[in-house]
PDB file of N, CA and C in Angstrom:
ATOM      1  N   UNK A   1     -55.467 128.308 -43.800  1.00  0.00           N
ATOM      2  CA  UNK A   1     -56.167 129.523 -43.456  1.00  0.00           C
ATOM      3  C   UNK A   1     -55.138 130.638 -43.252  1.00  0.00           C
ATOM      4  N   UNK A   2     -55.141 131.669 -43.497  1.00  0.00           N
ATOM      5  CA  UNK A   2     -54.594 132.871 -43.527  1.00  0.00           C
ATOM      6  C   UNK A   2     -54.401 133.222 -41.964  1.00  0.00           C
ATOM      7  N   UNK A   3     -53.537 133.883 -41.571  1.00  0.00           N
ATOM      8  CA  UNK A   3     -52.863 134.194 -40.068  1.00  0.00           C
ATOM      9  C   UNK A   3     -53.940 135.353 -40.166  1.00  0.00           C
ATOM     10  N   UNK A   4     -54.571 136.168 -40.332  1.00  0.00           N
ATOM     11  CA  UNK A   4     -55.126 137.285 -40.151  1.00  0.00           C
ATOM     12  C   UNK A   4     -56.624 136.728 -39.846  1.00  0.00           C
ATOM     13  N   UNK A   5     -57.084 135.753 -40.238  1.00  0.00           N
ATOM     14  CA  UNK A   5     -58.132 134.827 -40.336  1.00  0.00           C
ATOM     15  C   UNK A   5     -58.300 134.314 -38.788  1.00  0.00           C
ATOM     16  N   UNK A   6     -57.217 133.143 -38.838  1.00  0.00           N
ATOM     17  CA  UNK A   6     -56.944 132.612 -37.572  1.00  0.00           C
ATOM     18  C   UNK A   6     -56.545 133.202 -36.549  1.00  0.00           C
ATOM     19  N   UNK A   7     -56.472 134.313 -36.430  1.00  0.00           N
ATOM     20  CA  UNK A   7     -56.534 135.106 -35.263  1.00  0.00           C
ATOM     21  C   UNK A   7     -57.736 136.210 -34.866  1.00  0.00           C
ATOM     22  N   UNK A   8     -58.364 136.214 -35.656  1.00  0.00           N
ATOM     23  CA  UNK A   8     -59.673 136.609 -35.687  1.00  0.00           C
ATOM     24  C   UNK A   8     -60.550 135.124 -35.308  1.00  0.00           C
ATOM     25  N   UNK A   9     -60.572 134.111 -35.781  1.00  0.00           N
ATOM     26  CA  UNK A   9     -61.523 133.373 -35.520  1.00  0.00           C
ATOM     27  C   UNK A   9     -61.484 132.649 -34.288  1.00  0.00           C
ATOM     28  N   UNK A  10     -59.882 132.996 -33.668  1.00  0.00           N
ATOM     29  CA  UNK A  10     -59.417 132.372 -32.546  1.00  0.00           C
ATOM     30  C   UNK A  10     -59.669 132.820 -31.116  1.00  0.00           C
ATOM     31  N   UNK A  11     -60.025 134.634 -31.881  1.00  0.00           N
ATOM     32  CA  UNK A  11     -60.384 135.571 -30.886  1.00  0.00           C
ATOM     33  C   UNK A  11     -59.059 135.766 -30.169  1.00  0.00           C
ATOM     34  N   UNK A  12     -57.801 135.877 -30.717  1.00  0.00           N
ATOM     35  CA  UNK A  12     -56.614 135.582 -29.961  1.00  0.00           C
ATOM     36  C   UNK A  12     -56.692 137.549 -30.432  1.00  0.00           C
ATOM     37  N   UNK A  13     -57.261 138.040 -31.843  1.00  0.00           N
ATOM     38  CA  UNK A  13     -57.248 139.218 -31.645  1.00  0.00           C
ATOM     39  C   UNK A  13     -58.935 139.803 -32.227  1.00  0.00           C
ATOM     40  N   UNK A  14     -59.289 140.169 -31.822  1.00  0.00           N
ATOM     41  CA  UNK A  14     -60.644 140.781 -31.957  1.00  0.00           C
ATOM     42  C   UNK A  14     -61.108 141.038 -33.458  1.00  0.00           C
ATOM     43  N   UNK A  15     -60.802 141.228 -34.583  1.00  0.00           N
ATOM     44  CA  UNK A  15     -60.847 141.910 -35.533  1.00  0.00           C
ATOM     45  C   UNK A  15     -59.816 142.032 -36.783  1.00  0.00           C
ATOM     46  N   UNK A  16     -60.152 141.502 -37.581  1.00  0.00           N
ATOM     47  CA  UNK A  16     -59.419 140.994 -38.754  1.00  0.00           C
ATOM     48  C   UNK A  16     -58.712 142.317 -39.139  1.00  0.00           C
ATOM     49  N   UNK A  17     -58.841 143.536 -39.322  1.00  0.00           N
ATOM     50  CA  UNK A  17     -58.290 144.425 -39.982  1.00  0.00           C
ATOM     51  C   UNK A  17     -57.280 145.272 -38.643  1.00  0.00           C
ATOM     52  N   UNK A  18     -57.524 144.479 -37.323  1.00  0.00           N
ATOM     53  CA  UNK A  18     -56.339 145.142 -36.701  1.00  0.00           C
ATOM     54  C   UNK A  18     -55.141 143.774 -36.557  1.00  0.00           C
ATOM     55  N   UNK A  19     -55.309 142.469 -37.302  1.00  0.00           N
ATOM     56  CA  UNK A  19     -54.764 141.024 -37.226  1.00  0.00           C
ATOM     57  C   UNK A  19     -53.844 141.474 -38.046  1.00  0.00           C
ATOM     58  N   UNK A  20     -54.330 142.353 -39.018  1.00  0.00           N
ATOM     59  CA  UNK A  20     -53.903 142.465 -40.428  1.00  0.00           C
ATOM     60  C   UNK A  20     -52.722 143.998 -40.191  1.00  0.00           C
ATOM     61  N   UNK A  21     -53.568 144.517 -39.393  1.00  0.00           N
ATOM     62  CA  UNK A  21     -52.225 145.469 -39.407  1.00  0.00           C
ATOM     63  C   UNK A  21     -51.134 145.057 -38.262  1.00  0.00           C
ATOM     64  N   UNK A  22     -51.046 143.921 -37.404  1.00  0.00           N
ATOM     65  CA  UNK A  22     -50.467 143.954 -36.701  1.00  0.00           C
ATOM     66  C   UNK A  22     -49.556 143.000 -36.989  1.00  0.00           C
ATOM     67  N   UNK A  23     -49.792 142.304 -38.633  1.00  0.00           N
ATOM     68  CA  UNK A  23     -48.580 141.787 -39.143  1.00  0.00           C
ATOM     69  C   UNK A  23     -48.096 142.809 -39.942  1.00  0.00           C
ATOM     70  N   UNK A  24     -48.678 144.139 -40.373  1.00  0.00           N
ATOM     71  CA  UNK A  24     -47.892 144.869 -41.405  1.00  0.00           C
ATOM     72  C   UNK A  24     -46.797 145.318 -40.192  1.00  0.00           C
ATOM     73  N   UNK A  25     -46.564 145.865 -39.059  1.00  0.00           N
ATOM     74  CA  UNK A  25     -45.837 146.393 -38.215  1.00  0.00           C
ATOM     75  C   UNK A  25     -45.231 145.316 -37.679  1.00  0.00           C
ATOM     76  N   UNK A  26     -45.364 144.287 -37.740  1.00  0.00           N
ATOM     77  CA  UNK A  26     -44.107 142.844 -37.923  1.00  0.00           C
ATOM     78  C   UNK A  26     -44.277 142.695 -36.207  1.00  0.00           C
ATOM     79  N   UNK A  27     -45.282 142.696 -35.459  1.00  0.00           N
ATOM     80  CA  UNK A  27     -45.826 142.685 -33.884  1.00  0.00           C
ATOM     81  C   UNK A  27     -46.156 140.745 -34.182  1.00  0.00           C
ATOM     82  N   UNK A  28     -46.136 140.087 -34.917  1.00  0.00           N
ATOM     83  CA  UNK A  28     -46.794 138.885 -34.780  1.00  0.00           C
ATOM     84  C   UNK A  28     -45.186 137.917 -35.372  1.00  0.00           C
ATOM     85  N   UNK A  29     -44.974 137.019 -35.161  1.00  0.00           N
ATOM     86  CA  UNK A  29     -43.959 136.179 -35.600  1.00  0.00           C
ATOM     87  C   UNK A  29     -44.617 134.656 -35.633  1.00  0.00           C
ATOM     88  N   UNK A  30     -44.360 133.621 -36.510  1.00  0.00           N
ATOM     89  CA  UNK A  30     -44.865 132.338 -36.767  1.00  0.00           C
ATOM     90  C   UNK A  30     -43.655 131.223 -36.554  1.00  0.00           C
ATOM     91  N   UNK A  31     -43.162 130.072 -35.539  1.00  0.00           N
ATOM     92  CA  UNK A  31     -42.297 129.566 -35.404  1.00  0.00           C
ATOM     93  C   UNK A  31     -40.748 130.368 -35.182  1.00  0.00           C
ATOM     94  N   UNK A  32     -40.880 131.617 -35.067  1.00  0.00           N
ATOM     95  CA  UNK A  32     -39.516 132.159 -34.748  1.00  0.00           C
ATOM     96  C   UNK A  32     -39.045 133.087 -36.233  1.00  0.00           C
ATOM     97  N   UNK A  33     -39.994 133.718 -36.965  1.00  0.00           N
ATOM     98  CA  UNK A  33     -39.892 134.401 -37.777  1.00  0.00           C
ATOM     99  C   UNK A  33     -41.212 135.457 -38.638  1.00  0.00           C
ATOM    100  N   UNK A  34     -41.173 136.662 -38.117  1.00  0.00           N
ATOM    101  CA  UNK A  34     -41.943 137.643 -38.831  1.00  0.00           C
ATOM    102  C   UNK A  34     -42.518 136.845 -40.061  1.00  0.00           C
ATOM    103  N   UNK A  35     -43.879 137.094 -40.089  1.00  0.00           N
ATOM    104  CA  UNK A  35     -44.592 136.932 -41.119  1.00  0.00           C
ATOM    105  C   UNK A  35     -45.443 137.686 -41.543  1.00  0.00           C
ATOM    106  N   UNK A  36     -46.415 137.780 -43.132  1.00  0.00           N
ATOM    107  CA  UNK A  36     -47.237 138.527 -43.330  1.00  0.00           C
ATOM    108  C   UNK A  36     -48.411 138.078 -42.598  1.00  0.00           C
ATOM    109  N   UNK A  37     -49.724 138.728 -43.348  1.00  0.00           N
ATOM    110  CA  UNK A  37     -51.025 138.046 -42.763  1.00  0.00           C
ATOM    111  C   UNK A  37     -51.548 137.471 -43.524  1.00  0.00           C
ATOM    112  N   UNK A  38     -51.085 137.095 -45.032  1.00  0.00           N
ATOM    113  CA  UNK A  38     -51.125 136.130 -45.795  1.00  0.00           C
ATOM    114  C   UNK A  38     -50.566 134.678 -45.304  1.00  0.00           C
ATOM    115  N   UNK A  39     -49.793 134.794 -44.513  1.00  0.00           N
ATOM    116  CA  UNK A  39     -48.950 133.637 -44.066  1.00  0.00           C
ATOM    117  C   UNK A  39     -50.192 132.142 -43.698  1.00  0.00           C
ATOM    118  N   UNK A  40     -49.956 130.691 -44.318  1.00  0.00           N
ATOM    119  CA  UNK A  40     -50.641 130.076 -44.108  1.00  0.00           C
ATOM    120  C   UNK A  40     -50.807 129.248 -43.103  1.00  0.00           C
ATOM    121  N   UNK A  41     -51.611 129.395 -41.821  1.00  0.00           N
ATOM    122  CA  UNK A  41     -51.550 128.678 -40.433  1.00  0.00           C
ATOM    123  C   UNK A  41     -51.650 127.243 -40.765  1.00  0.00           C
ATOM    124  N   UNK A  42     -50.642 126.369 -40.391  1.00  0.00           N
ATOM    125  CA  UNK A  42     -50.820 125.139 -39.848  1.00  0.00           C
ATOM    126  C   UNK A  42     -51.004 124.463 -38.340  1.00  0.00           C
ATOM    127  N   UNK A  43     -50.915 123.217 -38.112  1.00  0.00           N
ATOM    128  CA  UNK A  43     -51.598 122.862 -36.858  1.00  0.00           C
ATOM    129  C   UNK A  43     -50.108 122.647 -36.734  1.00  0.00           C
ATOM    130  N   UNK A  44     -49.871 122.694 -35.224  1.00  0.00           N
ATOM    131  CA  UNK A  44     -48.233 122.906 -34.576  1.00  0.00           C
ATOM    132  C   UNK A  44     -47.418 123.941 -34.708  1.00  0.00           C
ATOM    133  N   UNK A  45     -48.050 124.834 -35.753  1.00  0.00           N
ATOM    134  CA  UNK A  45     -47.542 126.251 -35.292  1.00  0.00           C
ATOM    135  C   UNK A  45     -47.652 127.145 -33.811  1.00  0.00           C
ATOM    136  N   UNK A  46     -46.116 127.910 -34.167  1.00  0.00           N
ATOM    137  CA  UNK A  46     -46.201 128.343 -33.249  1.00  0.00           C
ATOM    138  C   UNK A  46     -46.083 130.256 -32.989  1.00  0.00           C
ATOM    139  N   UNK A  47     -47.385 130.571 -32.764  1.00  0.00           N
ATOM    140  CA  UNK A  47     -47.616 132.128 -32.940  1.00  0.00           C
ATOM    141  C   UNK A  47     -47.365 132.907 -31.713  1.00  0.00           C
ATOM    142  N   UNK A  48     -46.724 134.141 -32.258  1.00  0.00           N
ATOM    143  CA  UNK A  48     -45.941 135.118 -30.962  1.00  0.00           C
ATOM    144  C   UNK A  48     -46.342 136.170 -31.258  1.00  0.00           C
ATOM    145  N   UNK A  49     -47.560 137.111 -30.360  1.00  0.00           N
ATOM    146  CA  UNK A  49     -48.277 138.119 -30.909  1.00  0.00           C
ATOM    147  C   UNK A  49     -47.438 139.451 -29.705  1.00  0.00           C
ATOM    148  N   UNK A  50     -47.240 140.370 -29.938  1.00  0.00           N
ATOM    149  CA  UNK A  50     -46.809 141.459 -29.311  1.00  0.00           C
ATOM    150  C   UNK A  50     -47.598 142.555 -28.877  1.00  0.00           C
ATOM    151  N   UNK A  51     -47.989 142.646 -27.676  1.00  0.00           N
ATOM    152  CA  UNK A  51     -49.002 143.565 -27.364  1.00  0.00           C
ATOM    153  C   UNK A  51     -48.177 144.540 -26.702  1.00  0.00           C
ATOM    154  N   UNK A  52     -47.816 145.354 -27.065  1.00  0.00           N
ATOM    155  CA  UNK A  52     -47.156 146.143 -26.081  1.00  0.00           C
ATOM    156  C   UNK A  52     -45.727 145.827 -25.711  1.00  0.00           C
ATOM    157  N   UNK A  53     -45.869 145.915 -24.245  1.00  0.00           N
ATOM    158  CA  UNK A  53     -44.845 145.213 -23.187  1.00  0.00           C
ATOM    159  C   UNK A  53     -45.278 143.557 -23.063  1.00  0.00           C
ATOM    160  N   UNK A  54     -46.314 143.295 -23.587  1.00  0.00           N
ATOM    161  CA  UNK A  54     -46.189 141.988 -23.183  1.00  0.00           C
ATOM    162  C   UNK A  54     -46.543 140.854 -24.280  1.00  0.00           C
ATOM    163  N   UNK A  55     -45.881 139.732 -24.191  1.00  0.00           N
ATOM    164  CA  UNK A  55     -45.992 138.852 -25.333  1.00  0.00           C
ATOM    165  C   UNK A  55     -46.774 137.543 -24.946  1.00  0.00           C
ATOM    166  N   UNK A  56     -47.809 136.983 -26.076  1.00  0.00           N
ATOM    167  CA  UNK A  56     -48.522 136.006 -25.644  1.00  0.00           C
ATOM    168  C   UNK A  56     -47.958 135.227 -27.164  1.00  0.00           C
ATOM    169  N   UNK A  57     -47.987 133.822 -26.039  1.00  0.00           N
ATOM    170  CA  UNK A  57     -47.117 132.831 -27.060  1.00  0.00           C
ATOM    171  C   UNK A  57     -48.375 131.073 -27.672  1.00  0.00           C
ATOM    172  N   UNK A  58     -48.577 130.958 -28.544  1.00  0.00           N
ATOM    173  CA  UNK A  58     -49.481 129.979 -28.636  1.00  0.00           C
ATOM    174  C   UNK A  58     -49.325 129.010 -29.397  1.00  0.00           C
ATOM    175  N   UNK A  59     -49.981 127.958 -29.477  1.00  0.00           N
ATOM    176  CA  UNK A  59     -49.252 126.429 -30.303  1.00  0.00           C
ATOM    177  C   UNK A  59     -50.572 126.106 -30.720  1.00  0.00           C
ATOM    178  N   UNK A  60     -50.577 126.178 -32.559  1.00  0.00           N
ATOM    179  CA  UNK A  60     -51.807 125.875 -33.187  1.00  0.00           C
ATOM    180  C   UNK A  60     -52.248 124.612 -32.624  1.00  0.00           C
ATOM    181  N   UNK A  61     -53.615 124.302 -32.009  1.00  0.00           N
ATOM    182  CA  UNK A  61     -54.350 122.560 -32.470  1.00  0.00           C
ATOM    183  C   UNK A  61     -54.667 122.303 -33.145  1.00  0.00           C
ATOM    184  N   UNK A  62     -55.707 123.399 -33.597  1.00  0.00           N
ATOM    185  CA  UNK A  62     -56.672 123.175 -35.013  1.00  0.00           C
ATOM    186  C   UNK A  62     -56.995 124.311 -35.779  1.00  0.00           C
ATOM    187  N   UNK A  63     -57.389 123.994 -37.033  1.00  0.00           N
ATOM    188  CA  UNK A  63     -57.490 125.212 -38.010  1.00  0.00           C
ATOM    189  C   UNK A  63     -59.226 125.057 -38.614  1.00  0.00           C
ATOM    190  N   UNK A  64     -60.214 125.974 -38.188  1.00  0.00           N
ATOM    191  CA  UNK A  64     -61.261 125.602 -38.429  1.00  0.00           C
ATOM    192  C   UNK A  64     -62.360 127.258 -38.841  1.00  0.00           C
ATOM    193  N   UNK A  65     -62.729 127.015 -40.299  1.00  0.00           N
ATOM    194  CA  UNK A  65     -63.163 128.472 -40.865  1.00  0.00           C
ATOM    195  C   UNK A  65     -64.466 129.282 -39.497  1.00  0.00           C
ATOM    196  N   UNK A  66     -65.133 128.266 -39.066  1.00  0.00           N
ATOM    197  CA  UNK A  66     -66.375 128.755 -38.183  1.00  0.00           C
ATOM    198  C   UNK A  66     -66.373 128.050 -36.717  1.00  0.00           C
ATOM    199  N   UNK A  67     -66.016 128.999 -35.717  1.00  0.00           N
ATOM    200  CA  UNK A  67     -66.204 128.434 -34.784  1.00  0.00           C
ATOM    201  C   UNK A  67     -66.605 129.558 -33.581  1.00  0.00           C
ATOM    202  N   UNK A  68     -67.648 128.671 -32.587  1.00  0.00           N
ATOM    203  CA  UNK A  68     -68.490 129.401 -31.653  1.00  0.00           C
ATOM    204  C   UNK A  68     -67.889 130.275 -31.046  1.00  0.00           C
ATOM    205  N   UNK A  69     -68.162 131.249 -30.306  1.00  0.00           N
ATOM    206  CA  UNK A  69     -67.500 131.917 -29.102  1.00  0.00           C
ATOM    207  C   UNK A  69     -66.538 131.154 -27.866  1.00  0.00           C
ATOM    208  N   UNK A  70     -67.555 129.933 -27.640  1.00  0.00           N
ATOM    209  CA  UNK A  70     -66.962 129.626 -26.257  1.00  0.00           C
ATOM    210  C   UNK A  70     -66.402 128.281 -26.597  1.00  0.00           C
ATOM    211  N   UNK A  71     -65.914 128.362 -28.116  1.00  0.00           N
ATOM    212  CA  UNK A  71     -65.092 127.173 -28.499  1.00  0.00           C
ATOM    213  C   UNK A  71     -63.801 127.746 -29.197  1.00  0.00           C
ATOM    214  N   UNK A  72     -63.760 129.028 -29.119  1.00  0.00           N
ATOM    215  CA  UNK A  72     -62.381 129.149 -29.744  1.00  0.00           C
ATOM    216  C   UNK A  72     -61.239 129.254 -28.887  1.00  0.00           C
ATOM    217  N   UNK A  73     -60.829 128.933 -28.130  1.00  0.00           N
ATOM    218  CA  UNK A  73     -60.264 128.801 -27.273  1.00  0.00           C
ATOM    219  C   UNK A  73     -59.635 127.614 -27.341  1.00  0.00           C
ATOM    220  N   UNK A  74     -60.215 126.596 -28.357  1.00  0.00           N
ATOM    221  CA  UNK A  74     -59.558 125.472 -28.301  1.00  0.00           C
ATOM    222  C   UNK A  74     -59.071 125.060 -29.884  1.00  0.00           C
ATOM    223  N   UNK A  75     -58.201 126.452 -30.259  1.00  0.00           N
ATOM    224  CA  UNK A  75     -58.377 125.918 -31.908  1.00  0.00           C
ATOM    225  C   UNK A  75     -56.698 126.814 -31.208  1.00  0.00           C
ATOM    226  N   UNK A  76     -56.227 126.237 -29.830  1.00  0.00           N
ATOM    227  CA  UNK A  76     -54.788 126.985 -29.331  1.00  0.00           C
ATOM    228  C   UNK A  76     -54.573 126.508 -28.170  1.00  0.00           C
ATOM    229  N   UNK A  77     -53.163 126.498 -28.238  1.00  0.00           N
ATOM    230  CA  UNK A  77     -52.871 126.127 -26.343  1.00  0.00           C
ATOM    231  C   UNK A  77     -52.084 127.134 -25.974  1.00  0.00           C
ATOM    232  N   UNK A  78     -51.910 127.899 -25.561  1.00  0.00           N
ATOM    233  CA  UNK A  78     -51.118 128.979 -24.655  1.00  0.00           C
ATOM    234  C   UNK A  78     -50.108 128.149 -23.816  1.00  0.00           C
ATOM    235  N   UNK A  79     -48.834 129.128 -24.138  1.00  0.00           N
ATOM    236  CA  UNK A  79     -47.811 128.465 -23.783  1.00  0.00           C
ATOM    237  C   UNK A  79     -47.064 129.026 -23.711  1.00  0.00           C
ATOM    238  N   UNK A  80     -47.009 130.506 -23.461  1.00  0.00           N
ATOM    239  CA  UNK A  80     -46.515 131.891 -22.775  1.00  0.00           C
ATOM    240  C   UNK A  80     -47.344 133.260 -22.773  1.00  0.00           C
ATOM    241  N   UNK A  81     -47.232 133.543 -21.420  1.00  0.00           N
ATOM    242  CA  UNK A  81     -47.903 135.073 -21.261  1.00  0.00           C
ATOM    243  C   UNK A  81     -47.207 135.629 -20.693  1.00  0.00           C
TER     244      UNK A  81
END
């Protein structure tokens, strides 16, 4: 699945076309290196999104095209804020 995808479906960011620009401005990194939003998510990745001043750090579980509201939360484990 596409990083722009999985962060939209993860709800880690609200909205695919700001997922998408927030890898064009290189704010997102995958295992310790800038990526596009083409980039393809695997499970044990590890995603570093840049909000600002503050960085949230997460470790793929699962990669899944449709998932509920009050289940996406578990398609990640947080593992810095």
């Amino acid at each position: 699945m596409r990083l722009d995808k999985f962060l939209k479906v993860s709800r880690i960011i609200k909205r695919r076309t700001v997922a998408n620009d927030a890898c064009d401005t290189e704010r997102i990194a995958v295992n310790g290196r800038v990526v596009k939003a083409s980039y393809n998510v695997k499970v044990g990745d590890v995603i570093e999104v840049s909000f600002g001043q503050r960085t949230l750090k997460v470790r793929v579980t699962d990669v899944k095209d449709v998932v509920k509201k009050d289940d996406a939360s578990t398609l990640y484990e947080v593992i810095e804020q």
